[in-house]
Protein backbone atom coordinates (compact mmCIF):
# COMPACT_ATOMS: atom_id res chain seq x y z
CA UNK A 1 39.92 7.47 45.63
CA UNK A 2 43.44 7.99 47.59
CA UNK A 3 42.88 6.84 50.90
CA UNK A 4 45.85 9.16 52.25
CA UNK A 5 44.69 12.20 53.74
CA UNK A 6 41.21 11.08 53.71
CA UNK A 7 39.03 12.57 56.91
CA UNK A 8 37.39 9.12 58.74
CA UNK A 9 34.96 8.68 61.31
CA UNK A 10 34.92 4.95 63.01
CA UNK A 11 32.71 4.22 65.54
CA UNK A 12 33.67 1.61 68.38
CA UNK A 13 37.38 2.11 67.65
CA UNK A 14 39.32 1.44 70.70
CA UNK A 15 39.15 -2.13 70.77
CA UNK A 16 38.76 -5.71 68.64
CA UNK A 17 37.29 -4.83 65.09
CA UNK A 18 37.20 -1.06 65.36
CA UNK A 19 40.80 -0.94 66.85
CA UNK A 20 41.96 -2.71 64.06
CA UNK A 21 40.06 -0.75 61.36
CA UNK A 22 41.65 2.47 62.83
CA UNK A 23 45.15 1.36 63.14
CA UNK A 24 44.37 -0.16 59.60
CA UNK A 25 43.06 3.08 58.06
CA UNK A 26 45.84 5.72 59.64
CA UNK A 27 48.71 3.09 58.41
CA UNK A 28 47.61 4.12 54.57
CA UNK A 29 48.09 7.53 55.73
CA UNK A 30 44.07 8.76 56.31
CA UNK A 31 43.21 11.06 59.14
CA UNK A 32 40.93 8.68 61.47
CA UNK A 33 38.11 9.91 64.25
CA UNK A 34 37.43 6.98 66.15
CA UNK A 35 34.92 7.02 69.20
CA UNK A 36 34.99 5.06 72.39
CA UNK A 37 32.73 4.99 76.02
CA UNK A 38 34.60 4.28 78.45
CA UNK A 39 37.26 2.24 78.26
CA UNK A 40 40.25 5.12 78.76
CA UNK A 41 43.36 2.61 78.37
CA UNK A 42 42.36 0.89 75.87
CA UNK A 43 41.71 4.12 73.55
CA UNK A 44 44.69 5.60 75.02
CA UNK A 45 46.72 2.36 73.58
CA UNK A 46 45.25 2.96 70.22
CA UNK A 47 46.45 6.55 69.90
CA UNK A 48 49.80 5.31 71.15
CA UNK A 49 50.31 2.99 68.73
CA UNK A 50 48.98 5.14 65.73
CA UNK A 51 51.99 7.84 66.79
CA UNK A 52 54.24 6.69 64.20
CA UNK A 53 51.47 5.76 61.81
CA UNK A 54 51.51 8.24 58.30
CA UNK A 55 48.04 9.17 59.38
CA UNK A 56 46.57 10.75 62.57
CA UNK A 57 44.21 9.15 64.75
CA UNK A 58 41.81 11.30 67.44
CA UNK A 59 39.90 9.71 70.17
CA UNK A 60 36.12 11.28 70.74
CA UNK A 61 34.33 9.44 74.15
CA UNK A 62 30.95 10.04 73.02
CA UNK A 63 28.12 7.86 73.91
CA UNK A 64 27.13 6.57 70.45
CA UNK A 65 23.41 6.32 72.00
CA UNK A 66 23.42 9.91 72.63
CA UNK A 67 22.04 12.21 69.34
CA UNK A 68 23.45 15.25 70.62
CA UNK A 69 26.89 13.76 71.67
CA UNK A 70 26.98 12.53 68.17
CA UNK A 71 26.22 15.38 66.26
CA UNK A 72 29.12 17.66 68.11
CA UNK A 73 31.56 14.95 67.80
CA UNK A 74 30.64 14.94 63.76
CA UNK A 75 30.48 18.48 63.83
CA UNK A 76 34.27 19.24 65.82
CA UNK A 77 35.68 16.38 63.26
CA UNK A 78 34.16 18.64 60.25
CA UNK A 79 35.29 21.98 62.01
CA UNK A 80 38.97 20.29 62.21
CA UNK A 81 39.22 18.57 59.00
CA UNK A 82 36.58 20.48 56.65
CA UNK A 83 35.27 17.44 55.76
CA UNK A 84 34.03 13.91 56.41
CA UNK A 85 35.39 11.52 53.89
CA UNK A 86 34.42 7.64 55.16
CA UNK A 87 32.11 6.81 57.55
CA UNK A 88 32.47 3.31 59.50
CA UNK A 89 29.71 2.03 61.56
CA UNK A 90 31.75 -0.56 64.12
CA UNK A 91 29.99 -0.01 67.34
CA UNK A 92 28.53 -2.78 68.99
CA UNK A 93 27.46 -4.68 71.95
CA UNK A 94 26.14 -8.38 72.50
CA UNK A 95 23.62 -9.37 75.63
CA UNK A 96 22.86 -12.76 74.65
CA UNK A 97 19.79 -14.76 76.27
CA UNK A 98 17.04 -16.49 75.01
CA UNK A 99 14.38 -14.49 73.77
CA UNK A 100 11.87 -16.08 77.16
CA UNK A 101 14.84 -14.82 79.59
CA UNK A 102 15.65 -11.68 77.92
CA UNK A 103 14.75 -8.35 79.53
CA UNK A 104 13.77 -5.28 78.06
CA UNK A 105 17.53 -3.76 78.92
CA UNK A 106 19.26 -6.00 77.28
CA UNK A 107 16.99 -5.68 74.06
CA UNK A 108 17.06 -1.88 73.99
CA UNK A 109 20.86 -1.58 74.75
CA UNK A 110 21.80 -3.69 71.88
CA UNK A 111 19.35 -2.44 69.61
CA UNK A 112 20.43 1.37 70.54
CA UNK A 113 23.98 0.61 70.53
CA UNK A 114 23.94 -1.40 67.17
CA UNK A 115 21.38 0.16 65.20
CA UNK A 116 20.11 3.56 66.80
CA UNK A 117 23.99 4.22 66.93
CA UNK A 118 24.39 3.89 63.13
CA UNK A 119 21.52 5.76 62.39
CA UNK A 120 22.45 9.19 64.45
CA UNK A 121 25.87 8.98 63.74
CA UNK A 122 25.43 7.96 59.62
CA UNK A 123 22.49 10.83 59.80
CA UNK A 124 25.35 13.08 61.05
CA UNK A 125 27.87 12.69 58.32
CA UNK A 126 25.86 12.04 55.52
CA UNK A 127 24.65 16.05 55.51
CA UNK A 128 28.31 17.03 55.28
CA UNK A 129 28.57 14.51 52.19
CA UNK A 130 25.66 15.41 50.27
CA UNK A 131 26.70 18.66 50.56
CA UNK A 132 30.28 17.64 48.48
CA UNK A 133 28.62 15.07 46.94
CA UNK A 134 31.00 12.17 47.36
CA UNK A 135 31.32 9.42 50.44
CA UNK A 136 31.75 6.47 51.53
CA UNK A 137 29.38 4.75 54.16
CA UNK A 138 30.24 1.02 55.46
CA UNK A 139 28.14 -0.32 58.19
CA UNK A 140 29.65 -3.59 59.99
CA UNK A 141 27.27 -5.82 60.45
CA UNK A 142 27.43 -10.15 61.35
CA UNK A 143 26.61 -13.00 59.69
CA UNK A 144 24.03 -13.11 62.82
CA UNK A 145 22.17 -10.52 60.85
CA UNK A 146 21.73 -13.04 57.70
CA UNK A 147 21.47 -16.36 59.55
CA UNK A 148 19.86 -15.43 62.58
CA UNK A 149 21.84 -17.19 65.75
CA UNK A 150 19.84 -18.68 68.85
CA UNK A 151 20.11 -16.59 72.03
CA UNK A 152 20.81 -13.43 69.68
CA UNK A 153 17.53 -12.25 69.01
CA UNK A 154 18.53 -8.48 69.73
CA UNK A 155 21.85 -8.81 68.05
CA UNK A 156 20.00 -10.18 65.04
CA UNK A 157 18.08 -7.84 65.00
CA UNK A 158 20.39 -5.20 64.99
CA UNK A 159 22.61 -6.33 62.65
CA UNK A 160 19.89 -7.67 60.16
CA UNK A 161 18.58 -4.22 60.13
CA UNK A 162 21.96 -2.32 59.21
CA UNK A 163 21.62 -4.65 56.18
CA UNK A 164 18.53 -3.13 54.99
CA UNK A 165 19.22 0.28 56.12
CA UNK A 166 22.71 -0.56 53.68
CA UNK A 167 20.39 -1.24 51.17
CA UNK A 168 17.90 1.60 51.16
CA UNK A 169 20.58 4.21 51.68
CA UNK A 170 22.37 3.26 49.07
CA UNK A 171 19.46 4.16 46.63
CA UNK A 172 19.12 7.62 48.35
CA UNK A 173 22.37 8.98 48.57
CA UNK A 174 23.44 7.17 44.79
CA UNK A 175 23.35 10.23 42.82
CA UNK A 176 25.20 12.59 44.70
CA UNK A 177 28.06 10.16 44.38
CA UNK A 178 28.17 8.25 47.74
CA UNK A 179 28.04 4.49 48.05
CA UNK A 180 27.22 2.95 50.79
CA UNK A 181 28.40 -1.12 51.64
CA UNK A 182 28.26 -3.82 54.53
CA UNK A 183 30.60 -6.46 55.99
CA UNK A 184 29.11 -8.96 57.56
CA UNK A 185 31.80 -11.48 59.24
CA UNK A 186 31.35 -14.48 61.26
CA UNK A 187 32.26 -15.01 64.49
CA UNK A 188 35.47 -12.85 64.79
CA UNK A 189 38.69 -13.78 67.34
CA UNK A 190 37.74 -10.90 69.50
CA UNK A 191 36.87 -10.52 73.54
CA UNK A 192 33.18 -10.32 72.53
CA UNK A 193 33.81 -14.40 71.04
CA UNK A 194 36.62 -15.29 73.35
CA UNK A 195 34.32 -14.60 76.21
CA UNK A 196 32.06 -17.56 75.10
CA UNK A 197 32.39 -20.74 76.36
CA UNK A 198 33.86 -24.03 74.77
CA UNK A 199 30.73 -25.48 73.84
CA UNK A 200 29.28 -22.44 71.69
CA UNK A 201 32.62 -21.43 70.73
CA UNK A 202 32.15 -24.82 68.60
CA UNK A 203 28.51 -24.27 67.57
CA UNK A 204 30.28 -21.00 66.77
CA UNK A 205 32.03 -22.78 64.16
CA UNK A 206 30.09 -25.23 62.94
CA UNK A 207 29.38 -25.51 59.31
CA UNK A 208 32.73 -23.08 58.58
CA UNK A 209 34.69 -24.93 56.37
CA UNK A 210 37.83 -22.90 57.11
CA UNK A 211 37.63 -23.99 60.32
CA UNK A 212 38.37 -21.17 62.33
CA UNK A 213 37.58 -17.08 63.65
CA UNK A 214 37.88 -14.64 61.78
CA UNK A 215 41.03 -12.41 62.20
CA UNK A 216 40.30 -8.70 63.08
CA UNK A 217 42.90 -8.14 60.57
CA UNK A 218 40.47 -9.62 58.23
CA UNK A 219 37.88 -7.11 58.30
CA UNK A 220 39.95 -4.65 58.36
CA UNK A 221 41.26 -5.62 55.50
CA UNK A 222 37.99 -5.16 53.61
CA UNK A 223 37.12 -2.36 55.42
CA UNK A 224 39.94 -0.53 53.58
CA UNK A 225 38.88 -1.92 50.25
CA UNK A 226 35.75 -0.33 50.32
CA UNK A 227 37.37 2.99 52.25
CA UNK A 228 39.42 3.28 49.32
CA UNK A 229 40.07 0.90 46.13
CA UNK A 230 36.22 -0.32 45.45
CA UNK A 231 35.12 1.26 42.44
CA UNK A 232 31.83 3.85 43.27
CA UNK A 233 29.82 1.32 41.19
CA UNK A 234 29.57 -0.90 44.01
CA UNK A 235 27.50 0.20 46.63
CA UNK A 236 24.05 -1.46 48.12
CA UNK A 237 26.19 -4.47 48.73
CA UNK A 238 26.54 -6.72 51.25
CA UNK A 239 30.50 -8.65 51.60
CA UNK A 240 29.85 -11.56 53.69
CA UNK A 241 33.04 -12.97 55.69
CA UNK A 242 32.17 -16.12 56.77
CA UNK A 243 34.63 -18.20 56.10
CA UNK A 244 32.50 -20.24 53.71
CA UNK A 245 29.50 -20.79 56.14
CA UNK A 246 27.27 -19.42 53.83
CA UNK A 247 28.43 -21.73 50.86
């Protein structure tokens, strides 16, 4: 599958990961959807970069919380572009605390950002790609999700669920030709990681034997492999990118 001229929908693109994964995506030439909350300059940055890009990039502020909101922004994308292509699930928060300190906000923003996010906005697309009968779904998840990482029982959570809901989704939507993949990378050079402190900035990367973050780049780079040269075959898979942690 060409990824030039290919209609995608990422979610959490205006900074870190997703900013990368759009920038990534409209370089090869494919017609990117990216949504973002509130942070104006930093989506407005990604659209100015992406001018001279082969593909086009479009910036939806959407709350990725809210079902509705999702469902117009999938349904303007499919009214623009006829279809919906690839579907990247990037959108994420982290409220760390220990499970005894951790109130019921920070457990339900994360788990509704993370997770009920996927789920309204995968929901969305995936009608439009039954209907053609050919997709691609990738959910970005963390090595959190495999591992489990103190102080990150929400985030965990989340991201250990997108794992299974990877799985299962992959055997529904199978036969009309759509796979449906993870990522799950390790702690990843971003504000999210440089906004931790020294000390679990090395617990961070203890046990890596590369030593070191991952790059954005990085994901995006696999990203785009399973956007566009992974064979169909593979789907109900789960890419970790951990720089060997999990050896």
């Amino acid at each position: 599958m060409s990824i030039e001229g290919k209609n995608i929908i990422v979610s959490g693109g205006s900074r870190g990961v997703g900013r990368a994964i759009v920038l990534a995506l409209a370089e090869q030439g494919a017609n990117v959807a990216f949504t973002f909350l509130n942070n104006n300059e930093a989506a407005d940055e990604v659209l100015s970069e992406s001018k001279n890009l082969i593909g086009t990039v479009k910036a939806y502020q959407i709350d990725i919380r809210d079902q509705q909101q999702v469902k117009k922004m999938v349904s303007d994308v499919v009214s623009e572009r006829k279809c919906i292509d690839v579907v990247v699930n990037n959108a994420g928060i982290r409220q760390d605390k220990t499970l005894a300190f951790m109130s019921d906000e920070n457990w339900h923003d994360v788990i509704n950002t993370n997770l009920t996010g996927a789920f309204y906005l995968t929901r969305a697309a995936a009608f439009h790609m039954l209907k053609k009968k050919s997709g691609r779904v990738i959910f970005v998840s963390s090595i959190s999700g495999i591992f489990g990482i103190p102080g990150q029982v929400n985030y965990s959570s989340a991201k250990a669920a997108l794992l299974g809901f990877t799985r299962s989704l992959a055997k529904e939507v199978a036969p009309y030709g759509i796979s449906v993949n993870a990522i799950a990378p390790g702690g990843v050079d971003t504000d999210m990681v440089t906004s931790l402190n020294d000390k679990d900035k090395e617990k961070l990367l203890q046990g890596v034997p590369l030593g070191r973050m991952c790059r954005v780049d990085e994901v995006a780079s696999v990203v785009k492999f399973l956007a566009h040269d992974a064979p169909e075959y593979l789907t109900g898979t789960v890419i970790p990118l951990d720089g060997g942690l999990g050896l």
